[in-house]
N, C-alpha and C. Protein backbone atom coordinates (compact mmCIF):
# COMPACT_ATOMS: atom_id res chain seq x y z
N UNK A 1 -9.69 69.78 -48.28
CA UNK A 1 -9.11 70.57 -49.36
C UNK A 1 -9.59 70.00 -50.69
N UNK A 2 -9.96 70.80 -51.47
CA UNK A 2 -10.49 70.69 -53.10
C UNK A 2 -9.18 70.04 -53.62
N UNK A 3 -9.52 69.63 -54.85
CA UNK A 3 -8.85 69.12 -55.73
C UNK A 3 -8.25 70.70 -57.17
N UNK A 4 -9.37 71.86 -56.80
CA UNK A 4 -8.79 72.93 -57.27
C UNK A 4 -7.94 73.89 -56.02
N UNK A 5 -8.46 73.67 -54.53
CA UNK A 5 -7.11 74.06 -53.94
C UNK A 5 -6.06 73.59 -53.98
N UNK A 6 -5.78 72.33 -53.87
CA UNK A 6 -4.75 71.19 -54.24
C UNK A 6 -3.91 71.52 -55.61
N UNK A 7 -4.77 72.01 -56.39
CA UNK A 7 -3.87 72.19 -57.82
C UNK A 7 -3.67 73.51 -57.50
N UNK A 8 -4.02 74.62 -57.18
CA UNK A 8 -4.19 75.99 -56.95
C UNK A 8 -2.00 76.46 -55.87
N UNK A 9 -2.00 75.56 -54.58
CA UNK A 9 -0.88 75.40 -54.01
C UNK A 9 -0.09 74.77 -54.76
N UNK A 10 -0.22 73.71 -55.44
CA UNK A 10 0.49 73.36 -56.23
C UNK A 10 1.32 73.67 -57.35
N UNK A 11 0.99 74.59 -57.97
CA UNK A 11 1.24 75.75 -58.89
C UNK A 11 1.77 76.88 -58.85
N UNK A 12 1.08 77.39 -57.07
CA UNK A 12 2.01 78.19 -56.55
C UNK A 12 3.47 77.97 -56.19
N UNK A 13 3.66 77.10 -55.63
CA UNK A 13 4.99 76.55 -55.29
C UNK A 13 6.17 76.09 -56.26
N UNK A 14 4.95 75.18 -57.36
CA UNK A 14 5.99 75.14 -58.17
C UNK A 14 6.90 75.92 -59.18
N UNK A 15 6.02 77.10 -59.12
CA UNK A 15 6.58 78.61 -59.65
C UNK A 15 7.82 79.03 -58.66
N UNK A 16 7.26 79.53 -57.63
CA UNK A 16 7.98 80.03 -56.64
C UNK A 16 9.71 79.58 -56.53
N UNK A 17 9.31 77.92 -56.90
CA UNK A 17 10.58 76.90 -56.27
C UNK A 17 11.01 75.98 -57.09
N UNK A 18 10.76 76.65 -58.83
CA UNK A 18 10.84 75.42 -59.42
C UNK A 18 12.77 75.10 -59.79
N UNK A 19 13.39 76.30 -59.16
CA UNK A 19 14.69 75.47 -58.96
C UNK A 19 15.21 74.63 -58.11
N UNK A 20 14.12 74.35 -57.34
CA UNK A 20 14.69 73.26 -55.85
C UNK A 20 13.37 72.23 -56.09
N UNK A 21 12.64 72.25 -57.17
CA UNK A 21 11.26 71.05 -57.15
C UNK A 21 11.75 69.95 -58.41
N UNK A 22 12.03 68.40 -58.52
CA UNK A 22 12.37 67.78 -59.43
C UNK A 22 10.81 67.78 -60.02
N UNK A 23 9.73 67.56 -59.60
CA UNK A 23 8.38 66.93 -59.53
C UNK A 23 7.48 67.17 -58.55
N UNK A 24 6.29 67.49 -59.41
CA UNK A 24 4.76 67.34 -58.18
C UNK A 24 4.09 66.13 -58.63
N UNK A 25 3.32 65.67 -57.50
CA UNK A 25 2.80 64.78 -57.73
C UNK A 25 1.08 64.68 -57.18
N UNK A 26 -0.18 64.68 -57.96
CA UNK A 26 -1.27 64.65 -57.03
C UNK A 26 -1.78 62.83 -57.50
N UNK A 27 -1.80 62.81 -55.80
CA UNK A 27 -2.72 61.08 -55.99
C UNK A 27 -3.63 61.30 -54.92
N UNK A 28 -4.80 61.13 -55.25
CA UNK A 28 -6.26 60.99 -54.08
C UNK A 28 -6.07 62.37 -53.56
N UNK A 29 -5.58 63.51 -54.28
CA UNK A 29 -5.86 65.13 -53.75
C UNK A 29 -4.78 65.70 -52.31
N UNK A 30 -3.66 64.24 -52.58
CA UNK A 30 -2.32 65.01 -51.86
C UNK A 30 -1.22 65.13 -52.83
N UNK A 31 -0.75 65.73 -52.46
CA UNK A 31 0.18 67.07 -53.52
C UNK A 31 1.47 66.21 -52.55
N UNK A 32 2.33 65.87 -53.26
CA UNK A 32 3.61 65.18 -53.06
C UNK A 32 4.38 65.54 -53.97
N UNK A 33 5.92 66.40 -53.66
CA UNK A 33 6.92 67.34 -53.81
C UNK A 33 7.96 66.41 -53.97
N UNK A 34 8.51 66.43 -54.92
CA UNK A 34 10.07 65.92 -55.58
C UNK A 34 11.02 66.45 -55.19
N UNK A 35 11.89 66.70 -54.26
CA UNK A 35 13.28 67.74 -54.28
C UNK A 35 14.53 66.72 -54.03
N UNK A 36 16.09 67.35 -54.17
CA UNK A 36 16.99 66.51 -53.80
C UNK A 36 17.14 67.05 -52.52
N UNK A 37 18.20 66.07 -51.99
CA UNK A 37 19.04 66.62 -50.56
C UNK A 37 19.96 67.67 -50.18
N UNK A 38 20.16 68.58 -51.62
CA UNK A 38 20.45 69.81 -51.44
C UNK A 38 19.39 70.88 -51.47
N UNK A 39 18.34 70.97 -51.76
CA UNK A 39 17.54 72.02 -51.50
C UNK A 39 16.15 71.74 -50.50
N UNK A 40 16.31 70.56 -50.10
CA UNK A 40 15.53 69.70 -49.29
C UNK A 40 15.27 71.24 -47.60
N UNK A 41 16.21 72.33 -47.66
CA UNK A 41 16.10 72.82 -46.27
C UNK A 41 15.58 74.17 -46.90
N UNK A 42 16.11 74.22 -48.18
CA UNK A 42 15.14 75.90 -49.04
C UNK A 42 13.96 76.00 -49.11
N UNK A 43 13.51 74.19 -49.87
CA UNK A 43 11.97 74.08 -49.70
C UNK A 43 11.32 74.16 -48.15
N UNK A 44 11.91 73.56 -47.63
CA UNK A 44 10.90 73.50 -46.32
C UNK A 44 10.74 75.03 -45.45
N UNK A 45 11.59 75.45 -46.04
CA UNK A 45 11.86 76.41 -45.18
C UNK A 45 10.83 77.72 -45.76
N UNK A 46 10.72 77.52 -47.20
CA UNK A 46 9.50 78.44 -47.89
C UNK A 46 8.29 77.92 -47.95
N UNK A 47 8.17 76.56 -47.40
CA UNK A 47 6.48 75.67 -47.32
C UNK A 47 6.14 76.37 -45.97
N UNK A 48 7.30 76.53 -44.78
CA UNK A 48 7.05 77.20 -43.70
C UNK A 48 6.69 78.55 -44.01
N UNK A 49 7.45 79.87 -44.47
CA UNK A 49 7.09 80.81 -44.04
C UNK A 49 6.31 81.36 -45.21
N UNK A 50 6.16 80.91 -46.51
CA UNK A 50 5.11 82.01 -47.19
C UNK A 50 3.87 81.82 -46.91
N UNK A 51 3.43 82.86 -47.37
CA UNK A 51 2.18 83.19 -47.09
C UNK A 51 0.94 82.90 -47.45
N UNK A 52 0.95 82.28 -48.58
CA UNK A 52 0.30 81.38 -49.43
C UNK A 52 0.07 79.82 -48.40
N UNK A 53 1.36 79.25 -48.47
CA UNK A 53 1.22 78.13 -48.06
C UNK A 53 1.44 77.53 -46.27
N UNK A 54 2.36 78.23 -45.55
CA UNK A 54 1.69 78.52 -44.28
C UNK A 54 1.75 77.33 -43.81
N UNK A 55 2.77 76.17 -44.19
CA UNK A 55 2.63 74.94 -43.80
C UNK A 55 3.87 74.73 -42.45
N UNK A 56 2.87 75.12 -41.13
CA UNK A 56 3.68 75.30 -40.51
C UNK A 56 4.08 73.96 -38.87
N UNK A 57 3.54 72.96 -39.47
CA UNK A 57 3.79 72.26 -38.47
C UNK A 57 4.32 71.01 -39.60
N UNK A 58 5.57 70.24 -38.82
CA UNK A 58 6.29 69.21 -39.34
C UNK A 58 5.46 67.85 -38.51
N UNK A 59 4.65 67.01 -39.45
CA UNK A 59 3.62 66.13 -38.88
C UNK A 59 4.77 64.42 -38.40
N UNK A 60 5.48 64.55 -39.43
CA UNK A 60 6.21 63.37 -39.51
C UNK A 60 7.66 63.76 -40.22
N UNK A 61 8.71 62.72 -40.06
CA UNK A 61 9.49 62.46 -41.19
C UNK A 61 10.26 60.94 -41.09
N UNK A 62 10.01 60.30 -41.96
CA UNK A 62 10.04 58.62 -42.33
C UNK A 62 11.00 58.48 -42.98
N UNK A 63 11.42 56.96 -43.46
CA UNK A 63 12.27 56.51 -44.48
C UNK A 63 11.17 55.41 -45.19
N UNK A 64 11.89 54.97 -46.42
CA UNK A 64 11.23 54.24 -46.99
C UNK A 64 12.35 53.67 -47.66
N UNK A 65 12.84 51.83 -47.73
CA UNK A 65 13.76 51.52 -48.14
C UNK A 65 13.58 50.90 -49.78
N UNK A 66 14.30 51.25 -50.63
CA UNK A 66 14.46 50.42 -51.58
C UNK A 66 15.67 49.90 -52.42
N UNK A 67 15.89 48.73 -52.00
CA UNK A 67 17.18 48.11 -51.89
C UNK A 67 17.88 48.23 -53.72
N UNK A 68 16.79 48.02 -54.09
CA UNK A 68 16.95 47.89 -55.66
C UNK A 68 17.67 48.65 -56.52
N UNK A 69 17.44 50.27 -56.07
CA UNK A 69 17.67 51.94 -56.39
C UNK A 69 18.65 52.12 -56.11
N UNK A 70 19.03 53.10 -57.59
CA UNK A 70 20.77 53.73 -56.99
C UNK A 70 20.21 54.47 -55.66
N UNK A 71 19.45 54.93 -55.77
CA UNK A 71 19.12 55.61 -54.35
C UNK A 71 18.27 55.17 -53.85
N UNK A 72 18.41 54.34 -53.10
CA UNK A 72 18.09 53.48 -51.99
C UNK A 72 17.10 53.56 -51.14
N UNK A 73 17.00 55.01 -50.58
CA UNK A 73 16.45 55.54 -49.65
C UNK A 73 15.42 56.42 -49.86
N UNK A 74 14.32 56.98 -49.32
CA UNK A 74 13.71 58.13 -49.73
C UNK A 74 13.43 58.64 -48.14
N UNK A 75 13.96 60.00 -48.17
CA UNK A 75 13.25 60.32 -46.81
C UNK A 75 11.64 61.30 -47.08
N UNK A 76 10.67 61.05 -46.16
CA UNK A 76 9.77 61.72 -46.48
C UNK A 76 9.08 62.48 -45.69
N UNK A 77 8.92 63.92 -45.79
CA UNK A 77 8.45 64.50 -45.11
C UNK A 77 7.08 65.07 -44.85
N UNK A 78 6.10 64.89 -43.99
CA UNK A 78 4.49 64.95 -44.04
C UNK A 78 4.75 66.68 -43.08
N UNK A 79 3.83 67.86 -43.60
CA UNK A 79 3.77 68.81 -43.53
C UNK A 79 2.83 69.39 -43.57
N UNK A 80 1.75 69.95 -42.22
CA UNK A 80 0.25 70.11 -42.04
C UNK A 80 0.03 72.32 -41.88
N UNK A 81 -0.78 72.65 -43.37
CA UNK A 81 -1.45 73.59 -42.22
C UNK A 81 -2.67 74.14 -41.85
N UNK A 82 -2.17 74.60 -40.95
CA UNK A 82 -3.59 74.50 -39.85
C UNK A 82 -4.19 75.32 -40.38
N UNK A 83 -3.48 76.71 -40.80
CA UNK A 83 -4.22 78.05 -41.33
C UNK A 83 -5.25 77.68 -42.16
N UNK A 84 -3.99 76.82 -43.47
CA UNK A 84 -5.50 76.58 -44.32
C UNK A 84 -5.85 75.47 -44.98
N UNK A 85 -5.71 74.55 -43.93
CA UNK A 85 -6.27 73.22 -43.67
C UNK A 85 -5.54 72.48 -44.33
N UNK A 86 -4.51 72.49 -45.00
CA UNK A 86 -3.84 71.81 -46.26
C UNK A 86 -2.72 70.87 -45.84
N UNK A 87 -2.33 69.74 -46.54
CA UNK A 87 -0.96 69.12 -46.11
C UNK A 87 -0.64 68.89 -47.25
N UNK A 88 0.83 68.52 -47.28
CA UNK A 88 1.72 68.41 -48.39
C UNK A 88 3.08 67.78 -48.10
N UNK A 89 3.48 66.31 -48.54
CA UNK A 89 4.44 65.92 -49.14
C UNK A 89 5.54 66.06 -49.60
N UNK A 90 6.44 65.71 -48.98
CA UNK A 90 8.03 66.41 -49.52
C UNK A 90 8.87 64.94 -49.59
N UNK A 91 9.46 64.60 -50.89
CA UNK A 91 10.15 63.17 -50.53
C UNK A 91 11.34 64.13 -51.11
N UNK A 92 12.63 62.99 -50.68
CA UNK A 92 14.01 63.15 -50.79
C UNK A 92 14.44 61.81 -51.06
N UNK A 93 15.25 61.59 -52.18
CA UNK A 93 15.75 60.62 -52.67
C UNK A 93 17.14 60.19 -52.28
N UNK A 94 17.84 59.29 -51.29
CA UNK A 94 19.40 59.38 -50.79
C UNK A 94 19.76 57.87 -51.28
N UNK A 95 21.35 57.91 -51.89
CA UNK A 95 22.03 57.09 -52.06
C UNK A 95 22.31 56.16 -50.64
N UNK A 96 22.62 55.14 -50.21
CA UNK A 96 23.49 54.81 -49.01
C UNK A 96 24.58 55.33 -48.77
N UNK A 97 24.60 55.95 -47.66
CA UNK A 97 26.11 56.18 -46.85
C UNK A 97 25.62 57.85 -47.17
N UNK A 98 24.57 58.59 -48.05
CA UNK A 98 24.76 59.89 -48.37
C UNK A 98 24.22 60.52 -46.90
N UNK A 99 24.20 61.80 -47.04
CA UNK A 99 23.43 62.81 -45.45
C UNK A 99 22.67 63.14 -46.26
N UNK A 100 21.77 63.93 -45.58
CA UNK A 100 20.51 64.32 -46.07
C UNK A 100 20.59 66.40 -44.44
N UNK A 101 20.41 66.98 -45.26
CA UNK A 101 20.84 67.84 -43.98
C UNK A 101 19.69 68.15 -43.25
N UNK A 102 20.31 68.07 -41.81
CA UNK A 102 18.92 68.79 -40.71
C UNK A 102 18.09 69.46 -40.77
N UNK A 103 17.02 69.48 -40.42
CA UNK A 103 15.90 70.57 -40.45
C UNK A 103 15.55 71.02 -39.42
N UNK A 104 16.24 70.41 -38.22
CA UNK A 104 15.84 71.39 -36.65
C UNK A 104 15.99 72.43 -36.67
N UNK A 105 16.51 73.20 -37.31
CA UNK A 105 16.74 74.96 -37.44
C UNK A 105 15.04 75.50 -37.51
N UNK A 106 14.97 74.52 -38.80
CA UNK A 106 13.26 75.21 -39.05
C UNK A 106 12.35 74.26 -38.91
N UNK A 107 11.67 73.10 -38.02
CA UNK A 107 11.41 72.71 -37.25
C UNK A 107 11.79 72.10 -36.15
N UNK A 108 11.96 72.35 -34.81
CA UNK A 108 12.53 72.02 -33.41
C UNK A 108 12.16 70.30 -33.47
N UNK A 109 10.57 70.45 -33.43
CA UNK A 109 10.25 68.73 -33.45
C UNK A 109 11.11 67.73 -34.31
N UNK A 110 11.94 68.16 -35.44
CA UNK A 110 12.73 66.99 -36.28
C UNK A 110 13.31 66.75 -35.53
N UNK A 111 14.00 66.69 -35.14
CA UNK A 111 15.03 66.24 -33.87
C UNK A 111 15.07 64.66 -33.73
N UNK A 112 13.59 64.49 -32.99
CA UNK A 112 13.09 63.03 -32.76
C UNK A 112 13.27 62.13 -33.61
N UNK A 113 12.49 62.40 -35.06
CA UNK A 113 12.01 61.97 -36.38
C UNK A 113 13.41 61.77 -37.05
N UNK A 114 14.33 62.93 -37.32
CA UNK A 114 15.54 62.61 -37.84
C UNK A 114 16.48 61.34 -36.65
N UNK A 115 16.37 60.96 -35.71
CA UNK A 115 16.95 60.48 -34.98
C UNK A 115 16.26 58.95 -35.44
N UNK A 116 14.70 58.99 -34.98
CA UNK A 116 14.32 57.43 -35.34
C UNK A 116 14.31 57.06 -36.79
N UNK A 117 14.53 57.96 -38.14
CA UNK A 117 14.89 57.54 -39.26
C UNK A 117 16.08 56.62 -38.91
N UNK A 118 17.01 57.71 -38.50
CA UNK A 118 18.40 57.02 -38.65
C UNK A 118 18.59 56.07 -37.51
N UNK A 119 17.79 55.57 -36.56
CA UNK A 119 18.20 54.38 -36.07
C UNK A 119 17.18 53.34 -36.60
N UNK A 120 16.03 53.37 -37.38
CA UNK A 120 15.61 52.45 -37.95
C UNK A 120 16.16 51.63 -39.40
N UNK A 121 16.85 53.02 -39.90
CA UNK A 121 17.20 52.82 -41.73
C UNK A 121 18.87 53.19 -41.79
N UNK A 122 19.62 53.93 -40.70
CA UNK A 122 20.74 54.13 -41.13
C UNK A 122 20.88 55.27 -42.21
N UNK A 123 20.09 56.36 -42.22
CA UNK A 123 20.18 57.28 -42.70
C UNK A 123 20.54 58.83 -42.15
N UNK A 124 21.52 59.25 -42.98
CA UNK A 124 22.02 60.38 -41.65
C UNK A 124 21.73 61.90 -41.97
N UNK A 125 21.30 62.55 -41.08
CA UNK A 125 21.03 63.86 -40.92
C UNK A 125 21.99 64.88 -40.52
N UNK A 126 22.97 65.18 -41.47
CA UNK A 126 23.96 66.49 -41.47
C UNK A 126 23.19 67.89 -40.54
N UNK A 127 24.21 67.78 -39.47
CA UNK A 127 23.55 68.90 -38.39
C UNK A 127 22.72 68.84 -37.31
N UNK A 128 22.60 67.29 -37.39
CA UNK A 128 21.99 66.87 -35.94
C UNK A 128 22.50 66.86 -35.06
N UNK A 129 22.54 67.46 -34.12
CA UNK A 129 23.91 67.46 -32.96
C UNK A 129 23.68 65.98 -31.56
N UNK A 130 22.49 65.67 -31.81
CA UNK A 130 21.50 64.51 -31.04
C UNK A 130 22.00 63.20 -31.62
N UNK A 131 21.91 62.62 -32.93
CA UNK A 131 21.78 61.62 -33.94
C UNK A 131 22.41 60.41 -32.95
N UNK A 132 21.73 60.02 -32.09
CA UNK A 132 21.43 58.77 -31.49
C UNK A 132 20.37 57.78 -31.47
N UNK A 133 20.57 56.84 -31.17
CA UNK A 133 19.17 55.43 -30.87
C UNK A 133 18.32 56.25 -29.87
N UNK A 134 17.44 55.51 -30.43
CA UNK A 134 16.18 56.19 -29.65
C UNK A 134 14.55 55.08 -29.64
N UNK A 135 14.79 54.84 -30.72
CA UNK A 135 13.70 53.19 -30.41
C UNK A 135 14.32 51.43 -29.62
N UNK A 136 15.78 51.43 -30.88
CA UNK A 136 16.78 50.58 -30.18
C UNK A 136 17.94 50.74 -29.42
N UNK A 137 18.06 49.67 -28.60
CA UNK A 137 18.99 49.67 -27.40
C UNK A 137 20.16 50.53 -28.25
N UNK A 138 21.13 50.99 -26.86
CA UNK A 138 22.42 51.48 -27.45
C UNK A 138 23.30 50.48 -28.38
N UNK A 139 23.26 49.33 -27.87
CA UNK A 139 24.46 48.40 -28.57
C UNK A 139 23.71 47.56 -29.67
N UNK A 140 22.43 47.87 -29.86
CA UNK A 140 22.16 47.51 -31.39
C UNK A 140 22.67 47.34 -32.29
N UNK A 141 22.74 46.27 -33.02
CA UNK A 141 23.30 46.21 -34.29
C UNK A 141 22.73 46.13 -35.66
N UNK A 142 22.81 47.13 -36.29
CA UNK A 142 22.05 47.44 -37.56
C UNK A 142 20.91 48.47 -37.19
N UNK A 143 20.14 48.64 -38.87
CA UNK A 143 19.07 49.41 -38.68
C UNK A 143 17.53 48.28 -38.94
N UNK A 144 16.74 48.18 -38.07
CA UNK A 144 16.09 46.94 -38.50
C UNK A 144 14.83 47.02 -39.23
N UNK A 145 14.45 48.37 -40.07
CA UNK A 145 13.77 48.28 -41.41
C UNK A 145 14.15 49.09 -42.70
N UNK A 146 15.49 48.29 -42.72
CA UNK A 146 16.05 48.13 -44.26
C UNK A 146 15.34 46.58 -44.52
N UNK A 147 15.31 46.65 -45.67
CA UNK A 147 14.76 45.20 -46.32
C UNK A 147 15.67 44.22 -45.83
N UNK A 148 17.25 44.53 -45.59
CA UNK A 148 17.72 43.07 -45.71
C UNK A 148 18.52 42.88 -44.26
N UNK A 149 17.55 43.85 -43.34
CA UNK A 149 17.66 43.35 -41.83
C UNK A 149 17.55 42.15 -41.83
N UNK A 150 17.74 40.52 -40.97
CA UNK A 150 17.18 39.49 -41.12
C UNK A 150 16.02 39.42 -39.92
N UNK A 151 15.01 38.73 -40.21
CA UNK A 151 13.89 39.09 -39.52
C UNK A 151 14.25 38.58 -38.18
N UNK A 152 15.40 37.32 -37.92
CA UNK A 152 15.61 37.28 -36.58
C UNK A 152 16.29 38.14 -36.02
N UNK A 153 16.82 38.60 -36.28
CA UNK A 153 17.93 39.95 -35.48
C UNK A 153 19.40 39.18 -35.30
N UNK A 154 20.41 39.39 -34.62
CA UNK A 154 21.23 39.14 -34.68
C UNK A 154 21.89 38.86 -33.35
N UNK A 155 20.89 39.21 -32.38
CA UNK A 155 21.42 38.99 -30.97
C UNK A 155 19.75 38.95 -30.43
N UNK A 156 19.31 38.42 -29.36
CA UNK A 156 18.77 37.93 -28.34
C UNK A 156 18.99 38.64 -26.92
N UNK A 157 18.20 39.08 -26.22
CA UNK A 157 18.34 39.49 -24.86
C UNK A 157 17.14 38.40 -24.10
N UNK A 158 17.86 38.74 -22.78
CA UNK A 158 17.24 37.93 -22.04
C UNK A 158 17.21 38.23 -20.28
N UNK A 159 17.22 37.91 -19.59
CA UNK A 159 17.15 38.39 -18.14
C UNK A 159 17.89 37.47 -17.21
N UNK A 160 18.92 37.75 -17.20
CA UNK A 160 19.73 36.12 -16.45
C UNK A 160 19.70 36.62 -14.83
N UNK A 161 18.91 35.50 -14.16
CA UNK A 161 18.73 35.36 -12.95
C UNK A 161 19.66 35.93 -11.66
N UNK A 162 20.73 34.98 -12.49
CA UNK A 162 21.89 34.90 -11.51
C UNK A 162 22.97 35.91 -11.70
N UNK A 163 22.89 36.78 -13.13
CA UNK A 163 23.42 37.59 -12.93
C UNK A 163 22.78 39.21 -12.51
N UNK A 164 21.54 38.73 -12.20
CA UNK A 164 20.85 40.17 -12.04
C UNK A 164 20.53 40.73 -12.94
N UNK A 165 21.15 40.86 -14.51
CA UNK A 165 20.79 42.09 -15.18
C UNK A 165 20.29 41.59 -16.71
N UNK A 166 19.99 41.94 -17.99
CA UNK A 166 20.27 41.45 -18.56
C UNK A 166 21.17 41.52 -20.10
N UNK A 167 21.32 40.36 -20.42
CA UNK A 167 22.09 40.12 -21.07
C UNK A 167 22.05 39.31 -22.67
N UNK A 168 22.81 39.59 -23.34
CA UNK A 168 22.24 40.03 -25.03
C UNK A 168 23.17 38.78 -25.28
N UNK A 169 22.55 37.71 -26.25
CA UNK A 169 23.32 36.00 -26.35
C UNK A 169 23.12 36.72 -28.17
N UNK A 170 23.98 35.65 -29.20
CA UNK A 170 23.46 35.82 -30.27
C UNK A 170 22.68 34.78 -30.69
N UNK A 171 21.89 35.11 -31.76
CA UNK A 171 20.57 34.10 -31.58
C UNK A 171 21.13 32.77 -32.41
N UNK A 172 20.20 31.92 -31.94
CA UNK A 172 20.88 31.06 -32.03
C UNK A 172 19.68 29.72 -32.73
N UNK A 173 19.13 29.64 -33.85
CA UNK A 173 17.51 28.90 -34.50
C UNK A 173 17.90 27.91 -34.76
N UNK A 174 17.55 26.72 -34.42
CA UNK A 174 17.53 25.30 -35.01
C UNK A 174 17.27 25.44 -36.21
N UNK A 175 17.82 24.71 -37.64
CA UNK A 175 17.76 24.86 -38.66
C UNK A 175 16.69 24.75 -39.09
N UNK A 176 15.48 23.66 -38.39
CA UNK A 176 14.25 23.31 -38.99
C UNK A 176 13.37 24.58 -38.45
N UNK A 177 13.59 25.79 -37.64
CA UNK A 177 13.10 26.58 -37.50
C UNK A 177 13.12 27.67 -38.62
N UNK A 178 13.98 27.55 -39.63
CA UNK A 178 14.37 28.43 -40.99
C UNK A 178 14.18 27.84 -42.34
N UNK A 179 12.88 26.74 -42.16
CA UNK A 179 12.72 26.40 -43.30
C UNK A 179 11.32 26.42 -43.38
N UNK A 180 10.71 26.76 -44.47
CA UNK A 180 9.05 27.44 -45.06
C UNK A 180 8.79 26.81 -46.02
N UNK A 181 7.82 25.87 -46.17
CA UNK A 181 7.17 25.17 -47.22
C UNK A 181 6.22 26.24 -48.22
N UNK A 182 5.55 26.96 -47.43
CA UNK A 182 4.80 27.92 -47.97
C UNK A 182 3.50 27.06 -48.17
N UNK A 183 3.40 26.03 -48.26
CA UNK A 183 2.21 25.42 -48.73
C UNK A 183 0.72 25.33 -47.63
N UNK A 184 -0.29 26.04 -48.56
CA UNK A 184 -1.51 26.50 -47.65
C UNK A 184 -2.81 24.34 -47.74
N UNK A 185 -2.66 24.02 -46.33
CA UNK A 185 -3.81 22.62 -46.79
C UNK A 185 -4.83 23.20 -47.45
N UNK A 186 -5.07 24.25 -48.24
CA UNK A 186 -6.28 24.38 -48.41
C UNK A 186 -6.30 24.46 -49.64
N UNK A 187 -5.03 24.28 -50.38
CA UNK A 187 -4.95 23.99 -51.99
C UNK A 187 -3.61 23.64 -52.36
N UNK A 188 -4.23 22.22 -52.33
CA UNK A 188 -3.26 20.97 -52.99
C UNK A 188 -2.31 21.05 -52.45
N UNK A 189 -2.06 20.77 -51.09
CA UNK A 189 -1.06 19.93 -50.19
C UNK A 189 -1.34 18.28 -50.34
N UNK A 190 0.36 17.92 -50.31
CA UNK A 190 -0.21 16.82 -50.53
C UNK A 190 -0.32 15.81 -48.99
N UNK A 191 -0.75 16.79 -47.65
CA UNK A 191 -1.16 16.28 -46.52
C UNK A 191 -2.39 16.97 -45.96
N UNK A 192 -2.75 16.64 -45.17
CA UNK A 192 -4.00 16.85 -44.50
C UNK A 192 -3.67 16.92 -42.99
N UNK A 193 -4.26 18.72 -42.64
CA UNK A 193 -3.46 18.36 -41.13
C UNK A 193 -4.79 18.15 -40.48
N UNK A 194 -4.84 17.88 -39.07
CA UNK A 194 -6.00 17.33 -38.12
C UNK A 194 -7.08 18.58 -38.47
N UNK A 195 -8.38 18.33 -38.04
CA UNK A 195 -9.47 19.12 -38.57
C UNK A 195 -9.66 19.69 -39.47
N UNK A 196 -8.75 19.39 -40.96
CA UNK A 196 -9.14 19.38 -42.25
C UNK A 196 -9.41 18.42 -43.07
N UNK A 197 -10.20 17.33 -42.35
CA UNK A 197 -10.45 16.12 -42.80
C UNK A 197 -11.98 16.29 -43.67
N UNK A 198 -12.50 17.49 -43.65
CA UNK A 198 -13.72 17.50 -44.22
C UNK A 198 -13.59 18.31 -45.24
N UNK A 199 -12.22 18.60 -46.32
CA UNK A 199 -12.25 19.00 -47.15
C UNK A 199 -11.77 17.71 -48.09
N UNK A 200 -11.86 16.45 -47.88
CA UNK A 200 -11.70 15.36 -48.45
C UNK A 200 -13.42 15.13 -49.10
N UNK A 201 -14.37 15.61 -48.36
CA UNK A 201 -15.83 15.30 -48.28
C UNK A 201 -16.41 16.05 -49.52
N UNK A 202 -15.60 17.08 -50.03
CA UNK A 202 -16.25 18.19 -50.76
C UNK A 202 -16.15 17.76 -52.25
């Protein structure tokens, strides 16, 4: 796709929808769509059926965390079409604890995608009738790519012999396992580990 088809859809839409569009956005000749979580199902639903844009297959839909933001969250939706070769970008901006509403009505495939958002990030999809784990176990605890998952997790599984099945301990790190010097021997440590003895030579 051109960079004058790219602006060409772009223009169209944002006419069409500029009461449900906050922002367009073109970077490297993809067209990325601003909307909130209330018109988040108007847009998609007119990227699907007009005629112009014909964007009729739902490629993905992600989270992206940012802890920092009143709104926290962005869900994002990747949107391919085939007709006329084009894709396009749809982000949604969510507070924590907000819904964001379903889109299985007008794509079947969200289903999945709204499900592994919300068991990776804890983000919820109003109208999912599914909205279960689906990457992590049932008795998971947390969503484990928000930023301030801790990178060990919070429980441990394991396979106990003797009881046949297995079974989830909470983890449990020696303290000297949680501490990071950060320091690279290869500039100005003040040690030398084995086979970096020949940067003493230089």
């Amino acid at each position: 796709m051109t960079n004058l088809e790219t602006t060409e859809i772009s223009e169209h839409i944002t006419s069409a929808m500029s009461d449900s569009i906050t922002r367009t956005e073109l970077i490297n000749n993809d067209l990325t769509i601003y909307t909130s979580a209330d018109n988040i199902e108007k847009l998609l639903k007119f990227l699907k059926d007009d005629t112009q844009c014909r964007f009729e297959i739902l490629l993905d839909i992600c989270g992206v965390d940012y802890p920092e933001r009143e709104f926290r969250f962005e869900v994002v939706y990747h949107l391919l079409s085939i007709s006329n070769n084009q894709r396009v970008r749809v982000k949604v901006s969510v507070r924590e604890g907000e819904y964001v509403p379903s889109i299985v009505w007008i794509f079947s495939s969200a289903g999945w995608f709204e499900r592994e958002t919300w068991d990776l990030f804890g983000i919820y999809f109003d109208g999912n009738q599914d909205l279960r784990r689906i990457l992590t176990d049932y008795g998971f605890d947390g969503h484990p790519l928000r930023k301030d998952f801790p990178l060990t997790g919070f429980v441990e599984l394991r396979y106990d012999d003797e009881q046949k099945r297995v079974v989830y301990e909470p983890v449990q790190l020696m303290q000297e396992f949680r501490r990071f010097d950060f320091m690279s021997p290869w500039e100005g440590a003040e040690y030398i580990l084995p086979g970096d003895e020949k940067a003493e030579d230089k």
